[in-house]
C-alpha atoms as a PDB file:
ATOM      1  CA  UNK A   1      29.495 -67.019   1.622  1.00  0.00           C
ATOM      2  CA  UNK A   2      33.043 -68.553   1.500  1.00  0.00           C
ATOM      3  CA  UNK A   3      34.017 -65.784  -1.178  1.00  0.00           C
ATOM      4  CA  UNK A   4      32.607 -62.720   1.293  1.00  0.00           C
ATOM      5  CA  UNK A   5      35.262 -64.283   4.214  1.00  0.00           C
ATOM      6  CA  UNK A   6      38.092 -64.157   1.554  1.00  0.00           C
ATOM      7  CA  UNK A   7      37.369 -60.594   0.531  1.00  0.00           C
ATOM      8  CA  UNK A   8      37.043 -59.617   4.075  1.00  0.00           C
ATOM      9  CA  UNK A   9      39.944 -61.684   5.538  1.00  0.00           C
ATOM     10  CA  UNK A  10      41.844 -59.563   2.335  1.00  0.00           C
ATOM     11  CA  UNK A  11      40.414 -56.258   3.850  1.00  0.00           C
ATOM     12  CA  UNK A  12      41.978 -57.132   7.082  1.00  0.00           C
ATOM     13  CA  UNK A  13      45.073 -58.004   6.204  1.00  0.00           C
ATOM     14  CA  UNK A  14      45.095 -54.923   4.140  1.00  0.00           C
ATOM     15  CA  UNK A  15      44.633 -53.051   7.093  1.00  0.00           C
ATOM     16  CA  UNK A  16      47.099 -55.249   9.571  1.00  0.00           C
ATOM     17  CA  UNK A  17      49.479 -54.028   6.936  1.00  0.00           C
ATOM     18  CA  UNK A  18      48.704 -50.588   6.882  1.00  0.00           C
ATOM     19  CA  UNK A  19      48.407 -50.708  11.248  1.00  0.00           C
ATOM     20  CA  UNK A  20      52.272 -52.221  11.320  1.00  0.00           C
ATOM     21  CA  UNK A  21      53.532 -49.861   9.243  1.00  0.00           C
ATOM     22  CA  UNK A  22      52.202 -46.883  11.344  1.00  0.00           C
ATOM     23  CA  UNK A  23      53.928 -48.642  14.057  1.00  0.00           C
ATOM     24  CA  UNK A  24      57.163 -48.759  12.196  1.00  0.00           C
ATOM     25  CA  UNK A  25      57.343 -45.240  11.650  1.00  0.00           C
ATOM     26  CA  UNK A  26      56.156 -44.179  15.386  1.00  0.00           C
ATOM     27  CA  UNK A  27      53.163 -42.672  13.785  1.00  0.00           C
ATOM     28  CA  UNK A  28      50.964 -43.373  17.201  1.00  0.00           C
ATOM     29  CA  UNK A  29      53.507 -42.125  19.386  1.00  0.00           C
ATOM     30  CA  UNK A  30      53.335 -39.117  17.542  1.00  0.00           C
ATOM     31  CA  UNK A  31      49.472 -38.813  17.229  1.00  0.00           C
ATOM     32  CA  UNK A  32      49.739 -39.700  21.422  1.00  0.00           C
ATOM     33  CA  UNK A  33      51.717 -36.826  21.985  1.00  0.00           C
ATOM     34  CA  UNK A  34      50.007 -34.490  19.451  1.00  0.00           C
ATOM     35  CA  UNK A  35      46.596 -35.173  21.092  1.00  0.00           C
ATOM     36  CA  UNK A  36      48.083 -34.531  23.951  1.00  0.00           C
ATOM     37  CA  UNK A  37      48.919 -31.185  23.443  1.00  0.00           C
ATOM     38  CA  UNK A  38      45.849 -30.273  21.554  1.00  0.00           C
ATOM     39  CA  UNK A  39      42.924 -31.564  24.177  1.00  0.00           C
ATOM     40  CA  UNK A  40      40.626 -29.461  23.225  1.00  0.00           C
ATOM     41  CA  UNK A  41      40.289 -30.841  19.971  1.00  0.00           C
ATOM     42  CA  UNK A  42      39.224 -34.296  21.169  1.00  0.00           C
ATOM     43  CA  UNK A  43      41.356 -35.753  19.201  1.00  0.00           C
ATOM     44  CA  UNK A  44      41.459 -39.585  20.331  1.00  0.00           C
ATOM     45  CA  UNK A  45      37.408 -39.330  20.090  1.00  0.00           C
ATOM     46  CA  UNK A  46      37.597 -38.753  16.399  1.00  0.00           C
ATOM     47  CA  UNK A  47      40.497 -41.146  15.802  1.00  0.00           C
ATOM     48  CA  UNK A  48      38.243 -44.169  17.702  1.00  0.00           C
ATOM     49  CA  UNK A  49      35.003 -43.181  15.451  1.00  0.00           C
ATOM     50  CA  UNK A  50      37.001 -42.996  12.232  1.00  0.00           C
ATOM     51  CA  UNK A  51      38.503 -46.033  13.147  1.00  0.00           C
ATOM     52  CA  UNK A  52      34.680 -47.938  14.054  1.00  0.00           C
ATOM     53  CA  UNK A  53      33.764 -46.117  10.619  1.00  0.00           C
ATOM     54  CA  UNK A  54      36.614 -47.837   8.903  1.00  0.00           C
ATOM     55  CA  UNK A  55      36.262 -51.274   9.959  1.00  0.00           C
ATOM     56  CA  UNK A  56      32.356 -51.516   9.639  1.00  0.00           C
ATOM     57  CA  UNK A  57      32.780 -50.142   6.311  1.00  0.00           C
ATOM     58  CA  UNK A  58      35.515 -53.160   5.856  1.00  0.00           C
ATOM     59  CA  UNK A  59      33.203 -55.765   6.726  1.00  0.00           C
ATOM     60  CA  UNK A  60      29.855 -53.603   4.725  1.00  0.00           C
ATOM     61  CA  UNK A  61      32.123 -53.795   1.118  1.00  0.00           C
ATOM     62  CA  UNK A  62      33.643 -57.592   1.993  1.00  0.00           C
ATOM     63  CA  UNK A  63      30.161 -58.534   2.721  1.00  0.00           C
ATOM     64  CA  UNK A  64      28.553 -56.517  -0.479  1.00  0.00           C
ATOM     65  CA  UNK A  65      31.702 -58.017  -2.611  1.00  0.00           C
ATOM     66  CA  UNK A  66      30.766 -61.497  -1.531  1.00  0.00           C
ATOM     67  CA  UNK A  67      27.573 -61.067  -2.468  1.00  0.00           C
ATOM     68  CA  UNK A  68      27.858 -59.502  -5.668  1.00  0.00           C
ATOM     69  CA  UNK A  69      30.208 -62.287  -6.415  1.00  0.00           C
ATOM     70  CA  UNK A  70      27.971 -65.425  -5.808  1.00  0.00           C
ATOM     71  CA  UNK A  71      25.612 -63.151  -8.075  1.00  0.00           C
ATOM     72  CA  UNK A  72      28.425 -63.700 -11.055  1.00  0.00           C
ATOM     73  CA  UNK A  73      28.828 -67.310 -10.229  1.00  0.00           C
ATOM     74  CA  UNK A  74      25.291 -67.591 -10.518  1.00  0.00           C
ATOM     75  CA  UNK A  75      24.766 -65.872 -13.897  1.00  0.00           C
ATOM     76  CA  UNK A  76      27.663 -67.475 -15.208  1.00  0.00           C
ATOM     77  CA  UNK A  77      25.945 -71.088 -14.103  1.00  0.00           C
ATOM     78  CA  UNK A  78      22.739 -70.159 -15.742  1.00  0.00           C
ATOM     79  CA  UNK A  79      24.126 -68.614 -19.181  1.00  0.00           C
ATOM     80  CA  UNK A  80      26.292 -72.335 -19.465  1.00  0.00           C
ATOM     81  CA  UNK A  81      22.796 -73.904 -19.007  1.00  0.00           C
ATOM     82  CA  UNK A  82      21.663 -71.925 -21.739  1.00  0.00           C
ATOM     83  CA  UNK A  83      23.970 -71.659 -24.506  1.00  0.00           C
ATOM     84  CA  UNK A  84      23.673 -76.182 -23.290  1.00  0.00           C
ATOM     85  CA  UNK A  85      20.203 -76.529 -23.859  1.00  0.00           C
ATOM     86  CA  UNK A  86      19.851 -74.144 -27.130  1.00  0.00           C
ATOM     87  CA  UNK A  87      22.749 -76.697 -28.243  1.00  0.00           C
ATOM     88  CA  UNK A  88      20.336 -79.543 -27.507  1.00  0.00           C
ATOM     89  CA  UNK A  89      17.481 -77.408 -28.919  1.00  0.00           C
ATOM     90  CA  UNK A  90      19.411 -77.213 -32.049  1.00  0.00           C
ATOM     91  CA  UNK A  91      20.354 -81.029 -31.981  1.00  0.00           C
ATOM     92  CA  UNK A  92      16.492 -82.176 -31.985  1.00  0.00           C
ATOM     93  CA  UNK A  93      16.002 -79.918 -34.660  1.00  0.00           C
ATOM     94  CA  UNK A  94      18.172 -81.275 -36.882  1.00  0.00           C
ATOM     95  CA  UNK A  95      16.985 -84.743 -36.115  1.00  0.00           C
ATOM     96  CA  UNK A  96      13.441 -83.761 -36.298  1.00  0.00           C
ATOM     97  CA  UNK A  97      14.316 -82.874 -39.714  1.00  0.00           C
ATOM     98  CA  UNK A  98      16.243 -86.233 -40.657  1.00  0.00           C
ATOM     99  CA  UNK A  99      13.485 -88.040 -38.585  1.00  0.00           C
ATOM    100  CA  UNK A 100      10.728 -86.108 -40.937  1.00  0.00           C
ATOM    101  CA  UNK A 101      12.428 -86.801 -44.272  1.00  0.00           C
ATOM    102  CA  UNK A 102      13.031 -90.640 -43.176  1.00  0.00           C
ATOM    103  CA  UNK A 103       9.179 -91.167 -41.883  1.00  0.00           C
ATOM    104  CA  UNK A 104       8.565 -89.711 -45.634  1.00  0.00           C
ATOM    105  CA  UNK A 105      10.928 -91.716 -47.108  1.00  0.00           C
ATOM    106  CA  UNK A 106       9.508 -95.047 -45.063  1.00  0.00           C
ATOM    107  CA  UNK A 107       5.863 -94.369 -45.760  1.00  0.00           C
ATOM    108  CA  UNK A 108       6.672 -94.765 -49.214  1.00  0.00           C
ATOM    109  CA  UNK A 109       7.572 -98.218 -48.979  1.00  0.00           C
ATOM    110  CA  UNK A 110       4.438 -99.041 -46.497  1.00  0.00           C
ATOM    111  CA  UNK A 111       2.066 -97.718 -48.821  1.00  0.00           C
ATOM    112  CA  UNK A 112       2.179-100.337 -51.520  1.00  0.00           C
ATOM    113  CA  UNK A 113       2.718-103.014 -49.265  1.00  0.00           C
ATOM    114  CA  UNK A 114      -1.032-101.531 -48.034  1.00  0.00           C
ATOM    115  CA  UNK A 115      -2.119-101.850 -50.841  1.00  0.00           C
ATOM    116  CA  UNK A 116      -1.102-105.347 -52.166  1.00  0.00           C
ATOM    117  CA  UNK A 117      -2.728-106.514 -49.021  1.00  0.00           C
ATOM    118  CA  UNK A 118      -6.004-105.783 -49.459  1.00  0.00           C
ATOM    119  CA  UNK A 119      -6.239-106.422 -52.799  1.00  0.00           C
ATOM    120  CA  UNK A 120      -4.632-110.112 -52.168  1.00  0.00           C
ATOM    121  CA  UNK A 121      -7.102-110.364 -49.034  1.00  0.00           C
ATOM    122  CA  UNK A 122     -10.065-109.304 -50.990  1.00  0.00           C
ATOM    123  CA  UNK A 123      -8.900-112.153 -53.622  1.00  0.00           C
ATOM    124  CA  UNK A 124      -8.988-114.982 -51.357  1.00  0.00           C
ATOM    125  CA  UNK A 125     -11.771-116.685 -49.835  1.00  0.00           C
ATOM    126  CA  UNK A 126     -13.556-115.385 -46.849  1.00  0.00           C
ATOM    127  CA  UNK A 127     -12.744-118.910 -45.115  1.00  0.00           C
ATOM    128  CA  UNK A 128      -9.447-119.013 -45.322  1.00  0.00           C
ATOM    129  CA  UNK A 129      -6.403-118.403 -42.910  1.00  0.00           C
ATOM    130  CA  UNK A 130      -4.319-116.221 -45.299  1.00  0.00           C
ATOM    131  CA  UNK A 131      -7.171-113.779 -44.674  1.00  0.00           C
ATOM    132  CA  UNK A 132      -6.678-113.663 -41.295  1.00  0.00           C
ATOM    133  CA  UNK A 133      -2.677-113.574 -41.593  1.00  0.00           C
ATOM    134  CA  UNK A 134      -3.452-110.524 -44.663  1.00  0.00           C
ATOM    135  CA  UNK A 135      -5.763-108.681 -42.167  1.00  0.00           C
ATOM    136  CA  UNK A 136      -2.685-108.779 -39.482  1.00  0.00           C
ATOM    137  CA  UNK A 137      -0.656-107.496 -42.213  1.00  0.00           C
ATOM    138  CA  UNK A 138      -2.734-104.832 -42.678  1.00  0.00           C
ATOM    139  CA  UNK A 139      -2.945-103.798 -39.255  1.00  0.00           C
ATOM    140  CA  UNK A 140       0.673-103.453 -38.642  1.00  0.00           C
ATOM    141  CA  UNK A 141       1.058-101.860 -41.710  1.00  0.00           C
ATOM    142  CA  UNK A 142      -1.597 -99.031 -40.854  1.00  0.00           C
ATOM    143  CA  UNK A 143      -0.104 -99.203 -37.505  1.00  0.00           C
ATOM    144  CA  UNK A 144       3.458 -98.235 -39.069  1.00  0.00           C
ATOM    145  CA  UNK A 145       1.846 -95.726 -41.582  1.00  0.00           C
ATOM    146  CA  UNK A 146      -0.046 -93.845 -38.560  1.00  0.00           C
ATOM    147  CA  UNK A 147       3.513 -93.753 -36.459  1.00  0.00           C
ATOM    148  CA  UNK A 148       5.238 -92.519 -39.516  1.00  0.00           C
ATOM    149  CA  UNK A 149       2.245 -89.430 -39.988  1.00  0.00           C
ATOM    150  CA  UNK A 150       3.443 -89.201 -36.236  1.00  0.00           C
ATOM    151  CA  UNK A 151       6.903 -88.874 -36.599  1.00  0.00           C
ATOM    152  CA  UNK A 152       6.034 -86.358 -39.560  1.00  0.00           C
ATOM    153  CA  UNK A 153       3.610 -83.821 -37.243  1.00  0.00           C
ATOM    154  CA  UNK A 154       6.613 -84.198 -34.561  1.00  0.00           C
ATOM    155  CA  UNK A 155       9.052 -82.687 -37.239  1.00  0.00           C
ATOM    156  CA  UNK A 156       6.716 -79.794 -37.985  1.00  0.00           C
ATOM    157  CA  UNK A 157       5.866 -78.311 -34.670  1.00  0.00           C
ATOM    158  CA  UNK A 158       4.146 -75.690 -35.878  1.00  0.00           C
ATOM    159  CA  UNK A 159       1.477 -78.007 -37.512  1.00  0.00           C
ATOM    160  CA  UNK A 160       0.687 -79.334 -33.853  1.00  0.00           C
ATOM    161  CA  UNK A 161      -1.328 -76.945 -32.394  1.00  0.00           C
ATOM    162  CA  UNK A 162      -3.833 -77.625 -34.750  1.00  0.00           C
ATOM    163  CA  UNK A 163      -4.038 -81.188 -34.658  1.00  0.00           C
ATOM    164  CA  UNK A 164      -6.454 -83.172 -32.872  1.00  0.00           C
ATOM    165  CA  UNK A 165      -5.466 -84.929 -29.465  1.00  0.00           C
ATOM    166  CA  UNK A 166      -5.808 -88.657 -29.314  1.00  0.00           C
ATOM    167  CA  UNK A 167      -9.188 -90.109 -29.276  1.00  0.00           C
ATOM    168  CA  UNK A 168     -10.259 -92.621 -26.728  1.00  0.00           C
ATOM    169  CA  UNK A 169      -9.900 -96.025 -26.935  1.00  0.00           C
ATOM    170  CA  UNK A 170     -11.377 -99.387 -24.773  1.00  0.00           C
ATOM    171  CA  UNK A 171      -8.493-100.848 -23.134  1.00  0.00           C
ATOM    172  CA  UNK A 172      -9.496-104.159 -23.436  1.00  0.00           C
ATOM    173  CA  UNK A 173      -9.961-104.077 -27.135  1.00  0.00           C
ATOM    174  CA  UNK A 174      -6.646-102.524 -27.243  1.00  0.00           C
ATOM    175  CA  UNK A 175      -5.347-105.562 -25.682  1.00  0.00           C
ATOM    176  CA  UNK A 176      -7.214-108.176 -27.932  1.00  0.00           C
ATOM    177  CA  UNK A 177      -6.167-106.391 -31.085  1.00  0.00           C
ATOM    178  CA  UNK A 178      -2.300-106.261 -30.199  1.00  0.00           C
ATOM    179  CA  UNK A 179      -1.985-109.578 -28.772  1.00  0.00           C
ATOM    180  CA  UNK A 180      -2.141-111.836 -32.005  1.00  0.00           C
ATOM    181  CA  UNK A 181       0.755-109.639 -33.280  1.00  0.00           C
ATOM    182  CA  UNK A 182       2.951-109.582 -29.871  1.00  0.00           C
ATOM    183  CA  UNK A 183       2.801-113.171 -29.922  1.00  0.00           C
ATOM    184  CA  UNK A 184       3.574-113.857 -33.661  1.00  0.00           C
ATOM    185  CA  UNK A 185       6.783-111.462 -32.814  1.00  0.00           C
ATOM    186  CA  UNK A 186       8.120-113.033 -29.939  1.00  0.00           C
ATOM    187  CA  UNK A 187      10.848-115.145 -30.110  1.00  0.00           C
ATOM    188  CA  UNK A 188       9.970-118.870 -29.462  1.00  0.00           C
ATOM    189  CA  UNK A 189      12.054-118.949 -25.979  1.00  0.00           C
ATOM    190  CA  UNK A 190      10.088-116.496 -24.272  1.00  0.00           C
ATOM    191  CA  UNK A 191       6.805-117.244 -22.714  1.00  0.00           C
ATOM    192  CA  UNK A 192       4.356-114.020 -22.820  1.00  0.00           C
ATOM    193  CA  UNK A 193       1.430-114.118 -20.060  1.00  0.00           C
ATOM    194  CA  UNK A 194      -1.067-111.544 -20.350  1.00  0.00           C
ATOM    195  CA  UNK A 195      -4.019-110.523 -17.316  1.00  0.00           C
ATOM    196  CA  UNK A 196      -5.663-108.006 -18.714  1.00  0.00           C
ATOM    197  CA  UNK A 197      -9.752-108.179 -17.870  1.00  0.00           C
ATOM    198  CA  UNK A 198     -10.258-104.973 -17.512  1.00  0.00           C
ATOM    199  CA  UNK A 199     -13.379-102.713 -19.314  1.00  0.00           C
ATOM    200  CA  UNK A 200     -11.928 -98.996 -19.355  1.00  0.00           C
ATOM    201  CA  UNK A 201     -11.563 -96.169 -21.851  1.00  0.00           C
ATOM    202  CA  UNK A 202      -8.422 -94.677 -22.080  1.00  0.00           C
ATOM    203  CA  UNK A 203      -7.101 -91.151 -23.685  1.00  0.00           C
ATOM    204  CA  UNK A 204      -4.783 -92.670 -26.225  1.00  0.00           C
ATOM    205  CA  UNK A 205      -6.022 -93.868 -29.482  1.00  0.00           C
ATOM    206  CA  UNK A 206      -5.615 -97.619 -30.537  1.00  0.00           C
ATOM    207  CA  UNK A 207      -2.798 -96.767 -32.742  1.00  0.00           C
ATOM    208  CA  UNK A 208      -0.395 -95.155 -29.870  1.00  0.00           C
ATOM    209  CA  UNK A 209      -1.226 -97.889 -27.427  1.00  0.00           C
ATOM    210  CA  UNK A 210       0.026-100.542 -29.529  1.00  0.00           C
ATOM    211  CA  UNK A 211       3.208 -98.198 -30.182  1.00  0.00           C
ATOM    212  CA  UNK A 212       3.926 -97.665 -26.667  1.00  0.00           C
ATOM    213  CA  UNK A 213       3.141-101.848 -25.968  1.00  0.00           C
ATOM    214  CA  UNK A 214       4.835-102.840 -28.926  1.00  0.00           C
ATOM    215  CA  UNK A 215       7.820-100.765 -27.986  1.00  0.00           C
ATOM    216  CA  UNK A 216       7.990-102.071 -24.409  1.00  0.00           C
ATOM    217  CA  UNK A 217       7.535-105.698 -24.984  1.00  0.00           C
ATOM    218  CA  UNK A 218      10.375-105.402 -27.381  1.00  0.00           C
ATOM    219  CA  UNK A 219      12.571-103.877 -24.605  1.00  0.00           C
ATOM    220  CA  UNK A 220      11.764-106.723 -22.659  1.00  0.00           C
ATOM    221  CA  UNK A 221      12.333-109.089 -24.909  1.00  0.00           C
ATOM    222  CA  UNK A 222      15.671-107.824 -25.997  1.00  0.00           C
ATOM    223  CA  UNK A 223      16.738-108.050 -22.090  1.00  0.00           C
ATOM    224  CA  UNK A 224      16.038-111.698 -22.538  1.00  0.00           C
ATOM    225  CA  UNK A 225      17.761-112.819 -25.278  1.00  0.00           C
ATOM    226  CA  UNK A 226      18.666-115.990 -26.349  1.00  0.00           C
ATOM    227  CA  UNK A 227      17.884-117.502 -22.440  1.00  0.00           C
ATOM    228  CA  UNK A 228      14.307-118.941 -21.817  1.00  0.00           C
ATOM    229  CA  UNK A 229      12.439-116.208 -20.311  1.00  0.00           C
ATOM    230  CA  UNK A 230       9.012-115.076 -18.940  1.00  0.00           C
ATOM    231  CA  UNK A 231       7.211-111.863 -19.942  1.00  0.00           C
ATOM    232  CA  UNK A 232       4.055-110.853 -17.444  1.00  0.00           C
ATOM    233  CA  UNK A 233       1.310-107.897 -18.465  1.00  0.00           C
ATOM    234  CA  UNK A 234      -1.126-107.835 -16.156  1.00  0.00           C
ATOM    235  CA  UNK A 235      -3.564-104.588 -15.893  1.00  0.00           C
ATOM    236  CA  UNK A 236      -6.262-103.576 -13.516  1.00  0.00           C
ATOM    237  CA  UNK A 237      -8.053-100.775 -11.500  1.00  0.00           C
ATOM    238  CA  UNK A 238      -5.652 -99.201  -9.142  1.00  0.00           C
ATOM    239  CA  UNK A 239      -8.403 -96.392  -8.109  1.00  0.00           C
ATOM    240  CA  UNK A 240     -11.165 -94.690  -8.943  1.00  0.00           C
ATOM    241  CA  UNK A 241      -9.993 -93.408 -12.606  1.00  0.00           C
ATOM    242  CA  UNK A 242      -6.505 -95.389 -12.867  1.00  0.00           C
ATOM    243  CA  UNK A 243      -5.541 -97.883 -14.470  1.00  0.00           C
ATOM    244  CA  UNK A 244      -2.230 -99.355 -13.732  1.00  0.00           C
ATOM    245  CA  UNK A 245      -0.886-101.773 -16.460  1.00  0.00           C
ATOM    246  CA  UNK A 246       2.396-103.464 -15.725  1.00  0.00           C
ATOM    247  CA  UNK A 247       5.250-105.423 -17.850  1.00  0.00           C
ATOM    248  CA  UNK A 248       7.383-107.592 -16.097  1.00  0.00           C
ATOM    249  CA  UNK A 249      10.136-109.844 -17.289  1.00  0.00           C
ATOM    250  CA  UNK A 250      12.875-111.652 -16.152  1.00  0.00           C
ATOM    251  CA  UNK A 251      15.807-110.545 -18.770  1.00  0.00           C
ATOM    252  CA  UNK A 252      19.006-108.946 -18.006  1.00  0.00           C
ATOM    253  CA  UNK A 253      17.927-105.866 -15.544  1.00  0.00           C
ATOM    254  CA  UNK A 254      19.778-102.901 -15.666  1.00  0.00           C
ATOM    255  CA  UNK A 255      21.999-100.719 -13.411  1.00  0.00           C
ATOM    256  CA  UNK A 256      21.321 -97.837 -11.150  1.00  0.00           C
ATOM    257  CA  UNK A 257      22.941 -95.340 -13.976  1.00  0.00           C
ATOM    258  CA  UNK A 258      21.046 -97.207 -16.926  1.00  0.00           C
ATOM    259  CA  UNK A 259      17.841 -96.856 -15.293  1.00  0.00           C
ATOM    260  CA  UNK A 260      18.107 -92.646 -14.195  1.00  0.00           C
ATOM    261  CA  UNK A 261      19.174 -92.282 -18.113  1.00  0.00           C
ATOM    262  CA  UNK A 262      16.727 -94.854 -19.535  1.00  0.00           C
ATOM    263  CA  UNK A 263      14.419 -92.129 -20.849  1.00  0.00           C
ATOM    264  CA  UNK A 264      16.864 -90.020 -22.001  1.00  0.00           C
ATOM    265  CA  UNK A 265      16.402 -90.007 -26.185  1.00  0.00           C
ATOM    266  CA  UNK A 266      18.835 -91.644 -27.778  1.00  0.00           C
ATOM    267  CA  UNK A 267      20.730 -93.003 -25.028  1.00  0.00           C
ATOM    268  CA  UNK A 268      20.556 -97.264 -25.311  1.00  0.00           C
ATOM    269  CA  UNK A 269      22.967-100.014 -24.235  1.00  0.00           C
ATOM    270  CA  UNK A 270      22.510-101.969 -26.989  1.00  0.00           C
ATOM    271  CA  UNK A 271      24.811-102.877 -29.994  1.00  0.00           C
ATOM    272  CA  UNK A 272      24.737 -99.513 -32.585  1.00  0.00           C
ATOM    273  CA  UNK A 273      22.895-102.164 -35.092  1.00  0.00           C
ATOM    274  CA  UNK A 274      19.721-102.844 -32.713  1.00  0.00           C
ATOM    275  CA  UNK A 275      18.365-100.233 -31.186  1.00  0.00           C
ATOM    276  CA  UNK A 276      18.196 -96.079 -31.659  1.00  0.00           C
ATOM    277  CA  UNK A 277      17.206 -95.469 -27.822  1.00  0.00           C
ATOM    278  CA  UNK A 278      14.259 -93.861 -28.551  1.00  0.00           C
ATOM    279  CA  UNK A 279      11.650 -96.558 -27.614  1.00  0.00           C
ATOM    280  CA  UNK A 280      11.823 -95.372 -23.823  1.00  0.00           C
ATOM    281  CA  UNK A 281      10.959 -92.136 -24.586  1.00  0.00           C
ATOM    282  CA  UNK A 282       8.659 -91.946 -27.228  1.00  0.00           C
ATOM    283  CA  UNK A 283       6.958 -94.333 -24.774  1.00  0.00           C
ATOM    284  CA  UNK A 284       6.966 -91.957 -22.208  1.00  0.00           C
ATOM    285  CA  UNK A 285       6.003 -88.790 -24.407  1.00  0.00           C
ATOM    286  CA  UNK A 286       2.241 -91.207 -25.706  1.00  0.00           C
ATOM    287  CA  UNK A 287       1.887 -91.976 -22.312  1.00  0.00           C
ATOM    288  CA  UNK A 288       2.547 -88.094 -20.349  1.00  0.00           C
ATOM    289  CA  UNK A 289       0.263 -87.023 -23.625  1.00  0.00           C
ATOM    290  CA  UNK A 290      -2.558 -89.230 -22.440  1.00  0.00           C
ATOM    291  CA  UNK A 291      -2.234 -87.459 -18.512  1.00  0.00           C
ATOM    292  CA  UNK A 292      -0.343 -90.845 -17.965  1.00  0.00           C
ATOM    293  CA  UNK A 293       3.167 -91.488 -16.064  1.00  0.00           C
ATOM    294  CA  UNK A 294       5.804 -94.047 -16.834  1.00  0.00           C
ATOM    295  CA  UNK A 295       7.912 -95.613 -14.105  1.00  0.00           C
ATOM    296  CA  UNK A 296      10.303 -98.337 -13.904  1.00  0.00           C
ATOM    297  CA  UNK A 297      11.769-100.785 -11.272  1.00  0.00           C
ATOM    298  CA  UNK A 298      14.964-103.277 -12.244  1.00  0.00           C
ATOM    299  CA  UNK A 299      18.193-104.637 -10.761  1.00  0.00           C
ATOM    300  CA  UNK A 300      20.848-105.946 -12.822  1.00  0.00           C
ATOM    301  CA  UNK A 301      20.251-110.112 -13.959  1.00  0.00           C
ATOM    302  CA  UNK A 302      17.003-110.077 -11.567  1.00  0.00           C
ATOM    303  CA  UNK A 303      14.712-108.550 -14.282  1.00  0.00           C
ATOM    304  CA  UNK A 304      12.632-104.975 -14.998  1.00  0.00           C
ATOM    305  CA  UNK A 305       9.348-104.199 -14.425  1.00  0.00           C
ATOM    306  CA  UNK A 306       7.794-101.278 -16.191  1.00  0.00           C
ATOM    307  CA  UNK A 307       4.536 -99.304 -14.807  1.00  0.00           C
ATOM    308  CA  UNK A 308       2.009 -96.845 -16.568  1.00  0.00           C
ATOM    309  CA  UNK A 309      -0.209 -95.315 -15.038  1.00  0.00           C
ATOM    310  CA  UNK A 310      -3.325 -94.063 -17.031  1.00  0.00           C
ATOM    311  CA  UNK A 311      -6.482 -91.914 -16.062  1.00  0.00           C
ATOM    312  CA  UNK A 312      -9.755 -94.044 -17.239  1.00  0.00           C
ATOM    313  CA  UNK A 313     -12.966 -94.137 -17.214  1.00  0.00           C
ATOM    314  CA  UNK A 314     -14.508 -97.431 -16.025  1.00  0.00           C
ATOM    315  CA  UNK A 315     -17.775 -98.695 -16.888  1.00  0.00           C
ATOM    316  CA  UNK A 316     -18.396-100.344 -13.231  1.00  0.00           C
END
């Protein structure tokens, strides 16, 4: 709107311009007199409508100037966004690529390590607590060979539409199988609680659960540190086919303009040697695949609490 009062305030000086300079030169004295002697042509009737018919067609082209430029501005706003985001489009590409050929490269390495340890756990006694420790090795190992097969369908697209969504999983379970391996991880300085009685299926398969929990309570421990600290998960029944599960610690926090970029790929405020910045938002991609939603609360040096919320099926 500002632009149509500039072209019209330039139509009317236009014309304040061209009205002083008919003064200057007599020009309505003359027309005065001529009218005068020609009555019968109604002459000062035809000068008043041409002049109406010149100033509404003033304010018609300001108005239909102003418009039409807002219209630029606008396409001009949207082709930035565009030629901005096919940049971006571009950028995951290329790291979809790199991410594919590393997940390759890594699943290499897990592989034999897969295979040492259950041939060393089927070679050792069924009574014996390096079976238990081999079986944990196992399961993280699987774990880390099913998020590399991950990473690999993410860096093929085109192989996605025929893959099979995540099956279901008990939440509970979930909980019992991650827990030995959360707490063998943590550092010694940081107490982990855990409240999690509660008998649900979920739409995430065992594997991405522990991905997205594993990935969180290493956030949360990271905020922490060195200090003595205190990480809570407690989960239960919001509603009828919710469940709410919530991490809470009492680390570092984070600012206003860390928090509205948290999920942001790639984007991390930690040292270039110990973290990527993708935990956040690979999080949030498991849990928006499972119909979920991710949310976080946190003020800087009073802590961050993370909430998912996840559609379930209860069996009470």
């Amino acid at each position: 709107m500002k632009s149509a009062w500039i072209v019209a305030a330039g139509f009317m000086l236009l014309y304040l311009l061209l009205t002083w300079w008919l003064i200057s030169v007599d020009a309505f004295e003359w027309f005065h007199e001529y009218s005068r002697d020609h009555e019968d042509w109604e002459l000062d009737e035809f000068a008043a409508a041409t002049l109406s018919a010149v100033l509404v067609a003033l304010v018609a082209l300001s108005l239909y100037t102003g418009a039409n430029l807002r219209a630029l501005r606008r396409e001009v706003r949207l082709r930035r966004q565009f030629e901005r985001e096919a940049a971006a489009t571009r950028h995951l590409q290329a790291l979809g690529t790199l991410a594919g050929g590393l997940a390759h490269s890594a699943n290499n390495f897990v592989q034999p390590i897969i295979t040492l340890a259950r041939l060393s756990r089927d070679e050792v006694p069924k009574d014996s607590e390096l079976r238990e420790n081999l079986n944990r090795i196992l399961r993280s190992a699987n774990a880390a060979a099913e998020l590399f097969r991950e990473v690999l369908k993410f860096s093929h697209p085109e192989r996605q539409a025929v893959d099979q969504p995540g099956a279901q999983s008990n939440l509970q379970q979930n909980f019992d199988m991650i827990e030995p391996i959360v707490r063998m991880t943590l550092p010694r300085n940081i107490e982990l609680t855990l409240d999690t009685e509660v008998d649900c299926e979920i739409s995430m398969d065992t594997t991405r659960f522990a991905d997205a929990m594993l990935a969180l309570l290493k956030n949360a421990a990271d905020s922490i540190g060195d200090a003595n600290g205190r990480i809570a998960v407690t989960a239960f029944r919001e509603s009828e086919g919710v469940a709410v599960i919530r991490i809470e610690d009492d680390g570092g926090g984070m600012t206003e303009t860390e928090i509205s970029r948290a999920f942001e790929p790639f984007y991390t405020t930690k040292a270039v040697d110990k973290g990527t910045g993708l935990g956040l938002s690979i999080v949030r991609s498991l849990v928006e695949a499972a119909g979920g939603s991710i949310s976080l609360e946190s003020r800087k040096e009073n802590g961050t609490t993370v909430v998912l919320l996840l559609p379930a099926i209860f069996s009470q």
